[in-house]
Protein backbone atom coordinates (compact mmCIF):
# COMPACT_ATOMS: atom_id res chain seq x y z
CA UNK A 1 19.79 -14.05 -25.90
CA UNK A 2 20.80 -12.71 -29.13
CA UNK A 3 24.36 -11.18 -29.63
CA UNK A 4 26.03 -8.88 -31.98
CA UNK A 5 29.36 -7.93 -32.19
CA UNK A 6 30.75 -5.75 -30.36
CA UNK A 7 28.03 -5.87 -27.74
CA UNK A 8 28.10 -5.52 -24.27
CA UNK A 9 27.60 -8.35 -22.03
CA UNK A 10 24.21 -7.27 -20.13
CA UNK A 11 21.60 -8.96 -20.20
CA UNK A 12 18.54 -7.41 -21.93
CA UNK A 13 15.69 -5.38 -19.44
CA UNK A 14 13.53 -8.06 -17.84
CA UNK A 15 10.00 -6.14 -18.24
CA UNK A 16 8.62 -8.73 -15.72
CA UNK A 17 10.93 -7.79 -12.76
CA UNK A 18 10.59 -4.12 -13.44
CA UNK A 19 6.58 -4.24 -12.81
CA UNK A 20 7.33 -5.97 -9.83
CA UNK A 21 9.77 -3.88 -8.75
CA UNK A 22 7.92 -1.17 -8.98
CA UNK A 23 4.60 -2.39 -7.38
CA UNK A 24 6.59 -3.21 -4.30
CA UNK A 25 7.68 0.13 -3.38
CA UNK A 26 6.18 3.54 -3.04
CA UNK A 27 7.42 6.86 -2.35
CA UNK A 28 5.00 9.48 -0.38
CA UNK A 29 5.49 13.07 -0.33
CA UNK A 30 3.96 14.37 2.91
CA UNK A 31 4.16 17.87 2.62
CA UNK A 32 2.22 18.55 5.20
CA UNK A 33 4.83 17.82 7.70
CA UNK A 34 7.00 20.19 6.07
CA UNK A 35 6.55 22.55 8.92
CA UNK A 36 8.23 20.66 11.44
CA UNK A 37 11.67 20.93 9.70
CA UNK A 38 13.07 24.11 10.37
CA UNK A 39 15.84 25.65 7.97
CA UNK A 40 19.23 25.73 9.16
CA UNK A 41 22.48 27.17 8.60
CA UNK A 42 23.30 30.50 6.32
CA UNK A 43 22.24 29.01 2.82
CA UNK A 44 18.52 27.57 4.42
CA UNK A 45 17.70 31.30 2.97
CA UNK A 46 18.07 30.42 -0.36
CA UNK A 47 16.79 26.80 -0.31
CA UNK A 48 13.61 25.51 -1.41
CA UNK A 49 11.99 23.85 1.46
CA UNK A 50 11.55 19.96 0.69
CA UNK A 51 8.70 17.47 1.99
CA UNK A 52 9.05 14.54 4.04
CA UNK A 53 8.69 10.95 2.80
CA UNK A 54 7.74 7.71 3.38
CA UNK A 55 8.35 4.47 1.52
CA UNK A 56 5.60 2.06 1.43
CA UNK A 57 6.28 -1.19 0.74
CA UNK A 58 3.61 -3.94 0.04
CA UNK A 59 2.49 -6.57 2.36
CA UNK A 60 3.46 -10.27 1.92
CA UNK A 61 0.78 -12.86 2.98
CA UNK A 62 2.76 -13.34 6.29
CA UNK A 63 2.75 -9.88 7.23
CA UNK A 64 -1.41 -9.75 6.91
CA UNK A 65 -1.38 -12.84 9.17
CA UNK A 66 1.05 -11.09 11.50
CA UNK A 67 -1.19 -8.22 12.10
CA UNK A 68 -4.41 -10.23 11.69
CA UNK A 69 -3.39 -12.92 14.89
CA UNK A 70 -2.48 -9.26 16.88
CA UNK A 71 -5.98 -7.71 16.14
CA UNK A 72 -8.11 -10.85 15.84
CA UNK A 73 -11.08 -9.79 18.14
CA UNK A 74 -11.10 -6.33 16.42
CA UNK A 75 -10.39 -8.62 12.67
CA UNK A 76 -14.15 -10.21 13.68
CA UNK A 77 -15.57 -7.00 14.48
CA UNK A 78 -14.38 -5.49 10.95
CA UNK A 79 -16.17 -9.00 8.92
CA UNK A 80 -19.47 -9.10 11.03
CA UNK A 81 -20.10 -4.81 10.57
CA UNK A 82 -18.78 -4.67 7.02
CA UNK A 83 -21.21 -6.04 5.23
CA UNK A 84 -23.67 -3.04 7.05
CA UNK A 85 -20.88 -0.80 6.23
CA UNK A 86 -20.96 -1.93 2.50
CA UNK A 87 -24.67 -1.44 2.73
CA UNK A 88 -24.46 2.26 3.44
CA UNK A 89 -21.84 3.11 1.19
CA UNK A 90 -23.98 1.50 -1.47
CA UNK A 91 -27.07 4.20 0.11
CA UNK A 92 -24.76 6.65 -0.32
CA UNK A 93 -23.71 5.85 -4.03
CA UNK A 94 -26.61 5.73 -5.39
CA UNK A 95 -27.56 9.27 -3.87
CA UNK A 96 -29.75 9.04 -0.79
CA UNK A 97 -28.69 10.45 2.58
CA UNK A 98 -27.57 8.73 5.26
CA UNK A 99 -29.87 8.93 8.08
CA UNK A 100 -28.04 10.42 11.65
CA UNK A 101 -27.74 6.90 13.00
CA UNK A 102 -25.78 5.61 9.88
CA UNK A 103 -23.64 8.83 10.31
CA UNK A 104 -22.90 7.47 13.67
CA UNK A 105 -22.63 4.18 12.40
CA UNK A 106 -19.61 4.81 10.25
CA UNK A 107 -17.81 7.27 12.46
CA UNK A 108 -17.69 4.77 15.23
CA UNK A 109 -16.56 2.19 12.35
CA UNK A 110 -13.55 4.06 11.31
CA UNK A 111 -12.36 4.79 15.04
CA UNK A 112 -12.46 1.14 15.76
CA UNK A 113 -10.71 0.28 12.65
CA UNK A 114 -7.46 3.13 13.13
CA UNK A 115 -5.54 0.82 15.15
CA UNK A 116 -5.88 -1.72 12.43
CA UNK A 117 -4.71 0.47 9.54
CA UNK A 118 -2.01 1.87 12.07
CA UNK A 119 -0.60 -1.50 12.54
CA UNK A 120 -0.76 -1.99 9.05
CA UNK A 121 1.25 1.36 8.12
CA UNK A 122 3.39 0.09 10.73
CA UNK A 123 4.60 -2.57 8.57
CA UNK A 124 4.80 -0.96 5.53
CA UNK A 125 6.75 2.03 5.90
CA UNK A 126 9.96 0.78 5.43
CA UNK A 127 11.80 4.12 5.23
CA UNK A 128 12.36 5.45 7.74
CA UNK A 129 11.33 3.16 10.82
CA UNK A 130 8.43 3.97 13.10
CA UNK A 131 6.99 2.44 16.24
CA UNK A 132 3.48 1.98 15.89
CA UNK A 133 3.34 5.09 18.40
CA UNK A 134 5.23 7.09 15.99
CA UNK A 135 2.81 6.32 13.25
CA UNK A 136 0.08 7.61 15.24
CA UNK A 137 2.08 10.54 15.81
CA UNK A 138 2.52 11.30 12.30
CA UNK A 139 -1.21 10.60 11.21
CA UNK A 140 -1.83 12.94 13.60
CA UNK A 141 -0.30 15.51 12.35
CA UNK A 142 -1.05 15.73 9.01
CA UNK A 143 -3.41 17.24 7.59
CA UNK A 144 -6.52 16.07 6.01
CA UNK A 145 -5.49 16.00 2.50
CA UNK A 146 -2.30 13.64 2.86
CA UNK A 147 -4.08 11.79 5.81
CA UNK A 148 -6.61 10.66 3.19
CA UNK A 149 -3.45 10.47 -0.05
CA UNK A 150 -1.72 7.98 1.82
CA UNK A 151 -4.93 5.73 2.96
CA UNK A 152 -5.94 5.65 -0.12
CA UNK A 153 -2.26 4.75 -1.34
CA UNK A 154 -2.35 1.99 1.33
CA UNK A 155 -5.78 0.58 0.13
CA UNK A 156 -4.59 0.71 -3.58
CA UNK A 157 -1.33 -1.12 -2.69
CA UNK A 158 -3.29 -4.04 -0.83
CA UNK A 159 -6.38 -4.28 -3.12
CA UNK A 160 -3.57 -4.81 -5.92
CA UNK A 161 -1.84 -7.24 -4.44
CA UNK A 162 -4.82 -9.56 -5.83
CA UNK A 163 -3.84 -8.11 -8.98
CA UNK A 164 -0.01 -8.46 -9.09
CA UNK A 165 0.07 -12.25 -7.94
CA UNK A 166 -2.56 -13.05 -10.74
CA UNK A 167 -0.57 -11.56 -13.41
CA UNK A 168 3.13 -13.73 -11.49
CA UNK A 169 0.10 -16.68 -11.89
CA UNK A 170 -0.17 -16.17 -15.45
CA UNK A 171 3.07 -15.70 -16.15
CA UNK A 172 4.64 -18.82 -14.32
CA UNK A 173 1.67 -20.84 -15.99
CA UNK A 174 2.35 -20.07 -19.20
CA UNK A 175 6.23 -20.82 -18.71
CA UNK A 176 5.20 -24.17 -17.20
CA UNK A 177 2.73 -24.87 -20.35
CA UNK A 178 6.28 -24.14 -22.69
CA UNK A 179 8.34 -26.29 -20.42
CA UNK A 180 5.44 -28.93 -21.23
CA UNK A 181 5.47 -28.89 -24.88
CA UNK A 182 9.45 -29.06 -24.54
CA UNK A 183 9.21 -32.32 -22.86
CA UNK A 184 6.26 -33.50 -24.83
CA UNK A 185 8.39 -32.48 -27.98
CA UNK A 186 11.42 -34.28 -26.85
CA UNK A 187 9.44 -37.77 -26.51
């Protein structure tokens, strides 16, 4: 670390530590839910009324084998259908209509799949702490628009997690490579 005069002692901002700081943790308005806090007091008048939130946090690898050994039966059913599930999203991509029994098909998929993604919310709201009941509760009662925001939030913070322990990969890899030449330089 380089030091001038008159300087501070703080270390300098760790760039690394910040990305992964702020991949861990997410913050979801749910304004929907808004209607469930009534105003109170005198002043309630005059304020603004705020939304609700939640804060996500990401899954670690023992968490998805947590809820994976507590849904395995329904874990089996998700990797035998998806691939027909992946083959009529892929119809409906490319612009065809799905035929009534598809329809069928992939309403029946996502009820047998809530539990899953309700266990799953379970774990990751951190702030404030639900039951898996109360989760249900609140998914519930939103509405459609933040119902789908914070799936999709979910899916983006698990589909990244690929993502953010390639780039830790990289990064601890290519301090291990300088560490190498170090001790290759020092022989």
């Amino acid at each position: 670390m380089v030091r001038v005069t008159g300087q501070l002692d703080a270390p300098l901002v760790d760039i690394g530590s910040v990305r992964e700081g702020y991949w861990e943790r997410k913050e979801i308005l749910l304004p929907s839910l808004g209607r469930f806090h009534k105003k109170k007091g005198w002043f309630a008048w005059f304020k603004k009324e705020q939304a609700p939130k939640v804060v996500l946090t990401r899954l670690g690898q023992d968490d998805f084998d947590a809820i994976d050994a507590e849904f395995m039966d329904l874990k089996a059913m998700i990797v035998s259908d998806g691939a027909v599930m992946q083959r009529i999203v892929a119809k409906v991509m490319d612009g065809k209509e799905a035929t009534d029994e598809e329809d069928k098909f992939m309403v029946d998929f996502a009820i047998r799949i809530r539990p899953y993604l309700m266990a799953m919310l379970t774990k990751m709201i951190i702030e404030p702490e639900m039951t898996f009941e109360e989760v249900t509760d609140m998914m519930n009662a939103l509405d459609d628009f933040d119902q789908h925001s914070l799936l999709a939030i979910v899916n983006a913070m698990t589909s990244e997690k690929a993502r953010a322990l390639k780039y830790v990969h990289e990064q601890r890899s290519q301090e291990m490579a300088a560490m190498r030449e170090q001790v290759r330089a020092g022989v």
